[in-house]
Protein backbone atom coordinates (compact mmCIF):
# COMPACT_ATOMS: atom_id res chain seq x y z
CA UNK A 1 -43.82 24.16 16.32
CA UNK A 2 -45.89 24.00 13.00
CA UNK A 3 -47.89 26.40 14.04
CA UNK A 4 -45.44 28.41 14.95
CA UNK A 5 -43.66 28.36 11.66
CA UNK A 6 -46.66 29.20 10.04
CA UNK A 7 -47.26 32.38 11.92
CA UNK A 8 -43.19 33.35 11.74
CA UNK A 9 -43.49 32.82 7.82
CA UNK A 10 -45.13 36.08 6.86
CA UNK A 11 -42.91 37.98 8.66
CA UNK A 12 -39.61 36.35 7.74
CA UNK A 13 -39.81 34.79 4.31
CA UNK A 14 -38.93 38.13 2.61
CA UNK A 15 -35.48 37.17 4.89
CA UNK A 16 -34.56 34.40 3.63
CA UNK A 17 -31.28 33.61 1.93
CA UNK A 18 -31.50 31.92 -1.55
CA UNK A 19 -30.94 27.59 -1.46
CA UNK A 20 -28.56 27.71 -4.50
CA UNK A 21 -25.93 29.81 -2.46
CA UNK A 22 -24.70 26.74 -1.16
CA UNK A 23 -22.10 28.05 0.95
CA UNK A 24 -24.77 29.09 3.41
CA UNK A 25 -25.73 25.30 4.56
CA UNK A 26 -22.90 22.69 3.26
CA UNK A 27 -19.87 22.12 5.78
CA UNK A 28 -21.75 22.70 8.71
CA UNK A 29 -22.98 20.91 11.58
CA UNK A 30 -26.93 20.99 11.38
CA UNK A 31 -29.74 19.42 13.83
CA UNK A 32 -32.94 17.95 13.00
CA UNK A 33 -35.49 19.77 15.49
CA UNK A 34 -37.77 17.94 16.95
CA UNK A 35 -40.59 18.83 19.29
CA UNK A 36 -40.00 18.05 22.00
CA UNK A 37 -36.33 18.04 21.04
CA UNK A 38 -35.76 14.31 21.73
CA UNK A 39 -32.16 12.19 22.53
CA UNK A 40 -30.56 10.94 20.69
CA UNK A 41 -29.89 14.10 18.35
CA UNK A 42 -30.40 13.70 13.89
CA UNK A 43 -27.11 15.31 12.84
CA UNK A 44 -26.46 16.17 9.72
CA UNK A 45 -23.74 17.66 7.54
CA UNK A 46 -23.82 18.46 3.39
CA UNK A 47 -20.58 18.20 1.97
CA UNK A 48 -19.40 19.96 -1.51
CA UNK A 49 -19.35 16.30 -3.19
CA UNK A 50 -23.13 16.14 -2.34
CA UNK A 51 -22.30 13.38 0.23
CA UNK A 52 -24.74 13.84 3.42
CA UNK A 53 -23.03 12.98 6.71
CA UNK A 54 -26.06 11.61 9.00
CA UNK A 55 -24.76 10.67 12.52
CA UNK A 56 -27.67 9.82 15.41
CA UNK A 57 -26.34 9.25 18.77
CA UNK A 58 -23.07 8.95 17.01
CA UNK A 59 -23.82 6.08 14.80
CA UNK A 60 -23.53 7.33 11.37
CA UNK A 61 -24.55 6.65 8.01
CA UNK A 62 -24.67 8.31 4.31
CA UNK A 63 -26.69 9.95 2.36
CA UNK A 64 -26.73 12.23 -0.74
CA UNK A 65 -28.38 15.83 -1.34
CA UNK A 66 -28.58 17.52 -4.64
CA UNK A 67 -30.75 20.62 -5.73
CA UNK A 68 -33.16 20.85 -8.61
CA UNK A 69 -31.98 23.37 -11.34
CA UNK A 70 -35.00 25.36 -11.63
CA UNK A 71 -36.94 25.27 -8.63
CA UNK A 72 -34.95 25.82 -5.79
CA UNK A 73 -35.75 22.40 -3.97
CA UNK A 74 -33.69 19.99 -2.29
CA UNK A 75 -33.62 16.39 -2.82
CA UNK A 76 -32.36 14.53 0.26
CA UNK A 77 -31.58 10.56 -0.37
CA UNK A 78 -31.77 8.72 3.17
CA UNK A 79 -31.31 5.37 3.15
CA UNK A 80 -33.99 3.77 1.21
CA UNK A 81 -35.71 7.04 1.25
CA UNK A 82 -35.83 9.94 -0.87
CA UNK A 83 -37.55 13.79 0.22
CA UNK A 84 -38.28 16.61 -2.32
CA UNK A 85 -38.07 19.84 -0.05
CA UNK A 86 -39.39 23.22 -0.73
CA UNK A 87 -37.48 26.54 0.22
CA UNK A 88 -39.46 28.08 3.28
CA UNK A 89 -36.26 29.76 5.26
CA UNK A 90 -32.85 29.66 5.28
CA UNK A 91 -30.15 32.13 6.81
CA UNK A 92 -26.79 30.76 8.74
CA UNK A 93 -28.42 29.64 11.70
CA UNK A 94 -31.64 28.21 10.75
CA UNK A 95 -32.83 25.87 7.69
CA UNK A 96 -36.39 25.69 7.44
CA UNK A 97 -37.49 22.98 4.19
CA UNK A 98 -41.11 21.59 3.22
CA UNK A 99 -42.27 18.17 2.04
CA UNK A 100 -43.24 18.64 -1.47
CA UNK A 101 -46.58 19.18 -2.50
CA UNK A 102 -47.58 19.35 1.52
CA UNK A 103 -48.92 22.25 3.53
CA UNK A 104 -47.24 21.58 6.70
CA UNK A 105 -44.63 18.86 6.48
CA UNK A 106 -42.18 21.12 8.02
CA UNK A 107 -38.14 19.91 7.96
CA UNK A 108 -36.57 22.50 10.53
CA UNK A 109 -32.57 22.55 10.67
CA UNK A 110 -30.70 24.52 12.92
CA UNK A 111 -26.79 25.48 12.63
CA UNK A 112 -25.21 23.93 16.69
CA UNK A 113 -22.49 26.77 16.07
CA UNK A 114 -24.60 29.56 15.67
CA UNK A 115 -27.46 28.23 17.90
CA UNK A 116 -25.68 26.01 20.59
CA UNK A 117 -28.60 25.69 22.31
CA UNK A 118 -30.66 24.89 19.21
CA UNK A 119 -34.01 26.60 21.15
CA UNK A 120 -35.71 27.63 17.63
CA UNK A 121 -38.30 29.70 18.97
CA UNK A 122 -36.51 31.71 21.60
CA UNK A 123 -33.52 32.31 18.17
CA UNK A 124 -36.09 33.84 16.13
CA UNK A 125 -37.86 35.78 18.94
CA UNK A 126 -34.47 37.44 19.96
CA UNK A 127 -33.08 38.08 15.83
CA UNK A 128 -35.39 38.44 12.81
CA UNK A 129 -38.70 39.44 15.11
CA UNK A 130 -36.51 42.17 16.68
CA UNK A 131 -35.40 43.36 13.24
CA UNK A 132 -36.92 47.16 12.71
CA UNK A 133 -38.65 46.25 9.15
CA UNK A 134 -40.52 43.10 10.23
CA UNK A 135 -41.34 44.99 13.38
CA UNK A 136 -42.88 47.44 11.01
CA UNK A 137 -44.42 44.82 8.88
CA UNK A 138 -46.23 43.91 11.59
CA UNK A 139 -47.23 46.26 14.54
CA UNK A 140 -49.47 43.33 16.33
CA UNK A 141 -46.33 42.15 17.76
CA UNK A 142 -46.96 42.22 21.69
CA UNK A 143 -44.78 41.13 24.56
CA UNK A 144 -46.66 38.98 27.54
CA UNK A 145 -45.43 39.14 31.13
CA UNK A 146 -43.10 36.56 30.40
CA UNK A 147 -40.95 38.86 28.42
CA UNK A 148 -42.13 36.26 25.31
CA UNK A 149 -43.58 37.44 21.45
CA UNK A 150 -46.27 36.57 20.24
CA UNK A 151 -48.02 37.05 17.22
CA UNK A 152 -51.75 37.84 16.44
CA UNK A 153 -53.13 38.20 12.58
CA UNK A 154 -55.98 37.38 10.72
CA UNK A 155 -53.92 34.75 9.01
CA UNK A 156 -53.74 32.51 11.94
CA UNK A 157 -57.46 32.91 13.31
CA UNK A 158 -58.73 29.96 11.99
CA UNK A 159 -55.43 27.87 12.89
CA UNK A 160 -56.04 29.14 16.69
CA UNK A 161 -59.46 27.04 16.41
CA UNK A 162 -57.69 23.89 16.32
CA UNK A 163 -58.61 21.40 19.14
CA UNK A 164 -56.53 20.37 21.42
CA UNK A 165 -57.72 16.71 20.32
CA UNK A 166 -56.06 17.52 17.23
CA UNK A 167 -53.00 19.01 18.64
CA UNK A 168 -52.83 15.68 20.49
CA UNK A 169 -53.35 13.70 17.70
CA UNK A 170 -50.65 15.31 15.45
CA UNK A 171 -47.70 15.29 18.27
CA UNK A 172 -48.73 11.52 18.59
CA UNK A 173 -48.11 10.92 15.07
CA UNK A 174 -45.01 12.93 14.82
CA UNK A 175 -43.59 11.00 17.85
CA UNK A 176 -44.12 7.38 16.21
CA UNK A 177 -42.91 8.81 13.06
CA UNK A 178 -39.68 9.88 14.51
CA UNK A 179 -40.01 6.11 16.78
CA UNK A 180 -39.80 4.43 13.39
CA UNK A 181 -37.29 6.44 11.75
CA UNK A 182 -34.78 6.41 15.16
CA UNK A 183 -35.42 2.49 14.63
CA UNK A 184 -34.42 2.37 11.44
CA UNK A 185 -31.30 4.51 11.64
CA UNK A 186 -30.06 2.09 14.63
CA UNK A 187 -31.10 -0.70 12.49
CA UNK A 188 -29.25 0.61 9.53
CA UNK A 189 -25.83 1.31 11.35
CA UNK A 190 -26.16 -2.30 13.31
CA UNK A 191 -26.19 -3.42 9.40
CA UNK A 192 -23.20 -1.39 8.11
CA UNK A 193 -21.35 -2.74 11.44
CA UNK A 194 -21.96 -6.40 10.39
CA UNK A 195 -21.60 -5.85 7.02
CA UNK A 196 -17.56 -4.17 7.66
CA UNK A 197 -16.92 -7.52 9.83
CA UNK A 198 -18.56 -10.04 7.62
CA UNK A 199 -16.29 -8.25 4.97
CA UNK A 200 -13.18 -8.59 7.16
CA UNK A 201 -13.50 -11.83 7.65
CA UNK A 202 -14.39 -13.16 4.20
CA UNK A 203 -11.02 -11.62 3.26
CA UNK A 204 -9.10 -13.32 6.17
CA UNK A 205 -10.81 -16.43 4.74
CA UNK A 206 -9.70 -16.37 1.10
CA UNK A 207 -5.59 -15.09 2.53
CA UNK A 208 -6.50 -18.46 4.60
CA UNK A 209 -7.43 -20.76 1.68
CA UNK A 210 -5.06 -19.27 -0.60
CA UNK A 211 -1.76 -19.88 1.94
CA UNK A 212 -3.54 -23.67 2.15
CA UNK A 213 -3.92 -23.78 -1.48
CA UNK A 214 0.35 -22.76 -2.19
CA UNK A 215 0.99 -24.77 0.69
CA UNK A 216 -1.15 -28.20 -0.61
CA UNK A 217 0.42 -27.50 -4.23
CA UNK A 218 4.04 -27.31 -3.00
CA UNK A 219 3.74 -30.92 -1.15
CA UNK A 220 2.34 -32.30 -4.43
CA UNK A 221 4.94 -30.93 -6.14
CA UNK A 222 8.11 -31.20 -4.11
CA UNK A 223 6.98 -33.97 -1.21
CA UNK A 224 7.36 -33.16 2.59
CA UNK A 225 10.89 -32.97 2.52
CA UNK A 226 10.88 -30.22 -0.11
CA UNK A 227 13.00 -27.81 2.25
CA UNK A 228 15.79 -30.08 1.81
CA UNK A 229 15.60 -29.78 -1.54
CA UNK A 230 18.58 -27.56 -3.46
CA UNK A 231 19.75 -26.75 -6.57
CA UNK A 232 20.72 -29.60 -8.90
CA UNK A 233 23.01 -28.24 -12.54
CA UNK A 234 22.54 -30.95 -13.91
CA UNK A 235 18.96 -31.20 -13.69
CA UNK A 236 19.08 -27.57 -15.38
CA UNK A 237 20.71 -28.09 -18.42
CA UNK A 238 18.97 -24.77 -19.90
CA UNK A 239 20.31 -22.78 -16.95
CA UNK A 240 24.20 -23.61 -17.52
CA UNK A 241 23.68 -22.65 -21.02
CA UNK A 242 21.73 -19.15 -20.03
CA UNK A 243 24.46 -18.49 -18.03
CA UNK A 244 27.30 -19.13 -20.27
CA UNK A 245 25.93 -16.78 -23.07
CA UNK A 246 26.00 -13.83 -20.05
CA UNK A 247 29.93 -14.40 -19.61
CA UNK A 248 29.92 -14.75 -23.47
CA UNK A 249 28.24 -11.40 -23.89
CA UNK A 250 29.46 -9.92 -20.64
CA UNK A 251 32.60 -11.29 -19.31
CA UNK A 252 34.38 -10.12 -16.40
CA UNK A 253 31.51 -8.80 -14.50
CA UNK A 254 32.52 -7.84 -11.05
CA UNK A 255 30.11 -8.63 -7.66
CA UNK A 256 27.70 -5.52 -7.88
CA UNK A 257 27.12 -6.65 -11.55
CA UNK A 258 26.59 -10.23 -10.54
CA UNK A 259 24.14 -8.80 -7.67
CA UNK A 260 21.79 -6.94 -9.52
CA UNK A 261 21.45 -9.49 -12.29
CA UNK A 262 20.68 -12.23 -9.84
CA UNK A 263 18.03 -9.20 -8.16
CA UNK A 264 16.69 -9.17 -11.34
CA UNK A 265 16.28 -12.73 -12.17
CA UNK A 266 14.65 -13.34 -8.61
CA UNK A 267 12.04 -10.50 -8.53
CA UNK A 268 12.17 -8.92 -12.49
CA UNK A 269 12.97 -5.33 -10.77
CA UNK A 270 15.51 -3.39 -9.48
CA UNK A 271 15.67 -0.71 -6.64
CA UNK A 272 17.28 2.31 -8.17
CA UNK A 273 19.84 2.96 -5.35
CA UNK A 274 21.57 0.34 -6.14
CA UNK A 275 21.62 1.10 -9.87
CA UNK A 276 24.68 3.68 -9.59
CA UNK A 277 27.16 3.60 -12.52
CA UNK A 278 25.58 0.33 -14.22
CA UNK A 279 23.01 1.96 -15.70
CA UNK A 280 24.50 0.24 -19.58
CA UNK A 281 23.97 -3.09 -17.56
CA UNK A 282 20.47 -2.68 -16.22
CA UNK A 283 19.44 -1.63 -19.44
CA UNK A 284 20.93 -5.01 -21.27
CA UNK A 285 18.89 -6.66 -18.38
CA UNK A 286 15.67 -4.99 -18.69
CA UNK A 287 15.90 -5.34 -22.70
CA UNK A 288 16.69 -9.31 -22.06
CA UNK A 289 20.03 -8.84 -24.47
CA UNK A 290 21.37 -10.41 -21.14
CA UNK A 291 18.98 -13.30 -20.78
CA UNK A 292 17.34 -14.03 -17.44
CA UNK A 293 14.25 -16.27 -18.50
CA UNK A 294 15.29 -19.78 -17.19
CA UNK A 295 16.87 -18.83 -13.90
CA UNK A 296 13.58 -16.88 -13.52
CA UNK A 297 11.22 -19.47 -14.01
CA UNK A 298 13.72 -21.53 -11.16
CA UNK A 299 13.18 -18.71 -8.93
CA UNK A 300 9.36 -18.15 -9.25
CA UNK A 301 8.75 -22.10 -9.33
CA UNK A 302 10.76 -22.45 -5.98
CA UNK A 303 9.53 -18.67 -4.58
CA UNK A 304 8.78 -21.20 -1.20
CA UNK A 305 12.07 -23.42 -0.67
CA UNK A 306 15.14 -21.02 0.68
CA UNK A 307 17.62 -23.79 0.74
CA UNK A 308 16.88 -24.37 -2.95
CA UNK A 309 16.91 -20.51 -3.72
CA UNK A 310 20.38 -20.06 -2.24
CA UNK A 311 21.78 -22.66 -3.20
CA UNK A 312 20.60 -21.31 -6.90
CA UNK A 313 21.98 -17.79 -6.14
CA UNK A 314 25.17 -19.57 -4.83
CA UNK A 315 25.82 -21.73 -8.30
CA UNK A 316 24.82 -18.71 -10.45
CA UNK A 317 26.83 -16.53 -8.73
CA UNK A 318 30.05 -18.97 -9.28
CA UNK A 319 29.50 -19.28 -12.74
CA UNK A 320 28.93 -15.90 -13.62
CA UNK A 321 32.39 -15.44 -11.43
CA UNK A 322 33.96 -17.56 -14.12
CA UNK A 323 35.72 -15.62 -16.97
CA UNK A 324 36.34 -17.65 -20.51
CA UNK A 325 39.33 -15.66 -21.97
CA UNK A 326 39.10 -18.16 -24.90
CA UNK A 327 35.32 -16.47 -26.24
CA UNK A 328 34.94 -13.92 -28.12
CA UNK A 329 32.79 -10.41 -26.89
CA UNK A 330 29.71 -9.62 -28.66
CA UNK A 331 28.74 -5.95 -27.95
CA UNK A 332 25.60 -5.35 -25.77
């Protein structure tokens, strides 16, 4: 395929679409070629945040791309690894990129849309060497009885000398290259799978150990029996008084006033459908000119015990019921 590329590049590089026209390769489904084209396949996929999508055999992984401002090179950032690649080609079907400061490290792309059956040679024999001017560019184009183009020039005389010890060579190379890098990509996904369970689970563990924790503090605190445990006034002396400057400042509240202060003493918020017409009242709650602070602290120290908590709710709700004609209103 190199050498291939090599003879198509004379013909095609005046062609090419510009790099920095990025709507010509991001948001599209390209394939690594390989030769032979080998399973399973390198996808890839740019995206507009300069995110790479890199999926082999379905196992995918990220990556980042970016362009330099001057140049018209791509960097590509796999893994641990990062490419500077040269411009050779690049149209809507075919990508065709160059190692850096190499004469034949060749990066060939091709668009699995446009070229489903991503056959690179047999795409440019049927589209840009059929095209009138490169025709005309060069008249050495001949057919063989297999109906397939080939190319003869001066250029590539020297190339054509190559051995096929060296041909050998080079495919052998290229196939333990792409041996390692297949390994690595498995390896690399295997990682990110362990890594997303290993995460799971640590968080699983600390929910675990935190439950144990509340659980272990609420036996040193209130025993075994603590569920049996409710609401005592006159271990509350701070409560009853809380409570008595709400009638004082509030008297005659009626149930749905009664509710949403208790709401708010429990959980310090309010849903706003049951607000309605009381919106005077939530506001003396949420400013604390009704005071809330010690039935909230006998709430959030007994979040745990539901016989305490109602029975709470139940002797709040009594007094607050209570209405002392005798006391005079202060304005809220």
């Amino acid at each position: 395929m190199i050498k291939h590329i090599k003879n198509l590049l004379p013909r095609i590089r005046n062609h090419s679409k510009k790099l920095d026209h990025i709507e010509i390769f991001v948001e599209k489904p390209w394939v690594l070629i390989q030769e032979p084209l080998i399973s399973p396949l390198f996808e890839y996929e740019f995206y507009r945040d300069n995110k790479t999508l890199i999926s082999v055999g379905g196992n995918v992984s990220w990556g980042t791309w970016s362009l330099t401002p001057s140049s018209q090179r791509l960097i590509l950032k796999n893994f641990e690894v990062e490419l500077l690649l040269e411009t050779v080609f690049i149209d809507k079907s075919v990508m065709i990129l160059k190692k850096s400061g190499t004469s034949d490290d060749f990066y060939v792309f091709m668009n699995r849309i446009e070229v489903p059956n991503l056959n690179f040679q047999e795409y440019f024999d049927m589209t840009h060497l059929n095209h009138p001017e490169v025709k005309n560019e060069h008249p050495e184009v001949k057919k063989n009885h297999d109906k397939k183009i080939e190319l003869s020039s001066p250029e590539n005389e020297a190339e054509n000398k190559l051995s096929l010890d060296q041909l050998k060579i080079s495919k052998r190379k290229l196939d333990q290259e792409t041996k390692k890098l297949i390994n690595l990509l498995k390896l690399i996904s295997e990682t990110e799978t362990r890594k997303t369970h290993l995460t799971e689970e640590l968080r699983k563990t600390k929910i675990s150990i935190s439950q144990l924790k509340d659980s272990h503090q609420h036996l040193l605190v209130h025993g075994p029996d603590s569920e049996s445990l409710i609401f005592n006034p006159e271990e509350n002396p701070e409560l009853i008084q809380e409570l008595n400057e709400v009638n004082k400042k509030q008297p005659n509240l009626n149930r749905r006033q009664i509710e949403l202060y208790l709401t708010f003493a429990e959980k310090r918020s309010l849903p706003s459908e049951k607000i309605g017409d009381h919106q005077k009242f939530v506001e003396a709650l949420v400013s604390a000119k009704l005071p809330t602070s010690a039935s909230h602290r006998l709430f959030s120290s007994h979040s745990h015990l539901h016989n305490y908590k109602n029975s709470l709710k139940s002797f709040m709700e009594n007094t607050l019921l209570q209405t002392t004609t005798n006391t005079s209103v202060e304005t809220i």
